[in-house]
Protein backbone atom coordinates (compact mmCIF):
# COMPACT_ATOMS: atom_id res chain seq x y z
CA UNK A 1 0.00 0.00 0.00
CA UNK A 2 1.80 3.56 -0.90
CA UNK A 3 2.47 5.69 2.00
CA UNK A 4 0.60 8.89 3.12
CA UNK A 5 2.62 10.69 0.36
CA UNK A 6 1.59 8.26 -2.59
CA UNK A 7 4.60 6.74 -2.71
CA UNK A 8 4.37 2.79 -3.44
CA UNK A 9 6.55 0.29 -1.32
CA UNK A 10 9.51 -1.20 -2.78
CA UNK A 11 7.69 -4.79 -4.02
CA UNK A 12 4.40 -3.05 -5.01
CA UNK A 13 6.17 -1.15 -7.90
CA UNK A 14 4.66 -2.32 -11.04
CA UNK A 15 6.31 -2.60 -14.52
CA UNK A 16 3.44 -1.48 -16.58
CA UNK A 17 3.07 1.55 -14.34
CA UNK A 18 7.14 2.36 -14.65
CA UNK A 19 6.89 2.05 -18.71
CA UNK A 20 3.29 3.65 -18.84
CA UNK A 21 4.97 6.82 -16.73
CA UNK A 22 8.28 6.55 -19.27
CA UNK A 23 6.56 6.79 -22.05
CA UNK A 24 5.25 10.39 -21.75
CA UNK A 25 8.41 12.15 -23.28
CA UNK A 26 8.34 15.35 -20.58
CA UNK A 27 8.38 12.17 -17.40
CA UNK A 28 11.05 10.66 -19.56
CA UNK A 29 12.83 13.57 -19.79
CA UNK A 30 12.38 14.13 -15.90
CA UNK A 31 13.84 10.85 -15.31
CA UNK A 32 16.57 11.10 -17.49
CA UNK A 33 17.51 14.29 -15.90
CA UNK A 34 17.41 12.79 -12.59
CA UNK A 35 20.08 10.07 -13.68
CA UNK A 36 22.69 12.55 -14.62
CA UNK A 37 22.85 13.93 -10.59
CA UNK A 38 24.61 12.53 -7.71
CA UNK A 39 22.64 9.50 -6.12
CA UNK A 40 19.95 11.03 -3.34
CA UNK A 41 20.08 14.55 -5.13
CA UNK A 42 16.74 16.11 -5.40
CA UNK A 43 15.55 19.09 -7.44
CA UNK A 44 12.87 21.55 -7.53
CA UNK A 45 9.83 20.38 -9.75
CA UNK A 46 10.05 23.81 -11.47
CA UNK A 47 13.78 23.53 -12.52
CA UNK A 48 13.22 20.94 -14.90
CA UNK A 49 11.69 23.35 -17.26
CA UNK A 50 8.66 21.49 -18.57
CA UNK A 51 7.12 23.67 -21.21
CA UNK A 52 3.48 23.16 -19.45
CA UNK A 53 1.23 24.51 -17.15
CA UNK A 54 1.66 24.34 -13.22
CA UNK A 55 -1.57 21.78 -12.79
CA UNK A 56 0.24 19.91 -15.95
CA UNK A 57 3.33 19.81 -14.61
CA UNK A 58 2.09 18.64 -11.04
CA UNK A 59 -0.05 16.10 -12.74
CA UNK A 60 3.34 14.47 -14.56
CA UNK A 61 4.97 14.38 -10.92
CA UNK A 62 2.26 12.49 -9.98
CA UNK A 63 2.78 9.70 -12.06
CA UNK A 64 6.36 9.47 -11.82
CA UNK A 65 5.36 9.35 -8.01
CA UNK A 66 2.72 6.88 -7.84
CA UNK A 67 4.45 4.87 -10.67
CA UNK A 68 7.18 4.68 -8.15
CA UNK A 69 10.14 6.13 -10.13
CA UNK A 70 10.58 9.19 -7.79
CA UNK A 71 9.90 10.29 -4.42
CA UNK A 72 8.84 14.09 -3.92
CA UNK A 73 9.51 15.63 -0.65
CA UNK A 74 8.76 18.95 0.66
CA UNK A 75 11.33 21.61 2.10
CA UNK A 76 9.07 24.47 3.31
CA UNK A 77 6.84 25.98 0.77
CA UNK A 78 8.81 23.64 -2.13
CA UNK A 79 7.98 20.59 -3.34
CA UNK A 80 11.20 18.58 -4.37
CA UNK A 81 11.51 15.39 -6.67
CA UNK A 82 14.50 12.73 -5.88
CA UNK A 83 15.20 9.64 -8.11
CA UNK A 84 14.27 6.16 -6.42
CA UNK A 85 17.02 4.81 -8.04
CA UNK A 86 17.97 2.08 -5.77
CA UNK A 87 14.50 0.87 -5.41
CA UNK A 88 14.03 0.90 -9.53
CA UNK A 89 17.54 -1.10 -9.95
CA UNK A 90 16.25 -3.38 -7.22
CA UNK A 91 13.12 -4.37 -8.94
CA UNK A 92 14.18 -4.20 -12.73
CA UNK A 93 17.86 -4.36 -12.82
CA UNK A 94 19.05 -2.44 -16.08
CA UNK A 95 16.07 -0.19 -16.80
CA UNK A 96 17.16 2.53 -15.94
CA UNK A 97 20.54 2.40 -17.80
CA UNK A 98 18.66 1.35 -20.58
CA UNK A 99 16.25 4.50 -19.39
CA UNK A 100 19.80 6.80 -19.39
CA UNK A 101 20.82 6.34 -23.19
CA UNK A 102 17.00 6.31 -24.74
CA UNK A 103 16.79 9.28 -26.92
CA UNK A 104 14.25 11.79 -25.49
């Protein structure tokens, strides 16, 4: 069952939600971002530069969240995404080096 914040356990991430969530080009382009920084790193949801709307935007993090590629976390009045990239190479070892050299 996800947690209060949405955020699925480990063994309830689902494959068909990971690649229905990758194959928006703007989430893959999220999560392709997130693979270039440090482990643990987390960004503001606005720095990515998404060419949409705020509600469009927050709708995107959603599925990436409830898909279980990211975890968002808030810092005061900012909500910030991290990578879950352990728990992703723990469940489907390779997808997201396969992820990291997909053209976007």
């Amino acid at each position: 069952m996800p947690d209060a914040e949405g955020h699925p356990a480990v063994d309830e991430i689902e494959l068909v939600s990971v690649l229905a969530a990758l194959a928006d080009p703007l989430r893959l382009e999220v999560v392709q971002k997130l693979l270039v920084e440090a482990e643990g790193a987390e960004r503001h949801c606005t720095s990515f530069g998404l060419p949409v709307s705020k509600s469009t935007r927050s709708h995107h993090f959603k599925v990436l969240r409830e898909a279980g590629l990211i975890k968002q976390v808030d810092r005061g009045n900012s909500r910030m995404a991290q990578l879950r990239r352990s728990d992703i190479d723990a469940r489907f070892p390779g997808l997201l080096d396969a992820v990291a050299t997909a053209p976007a």
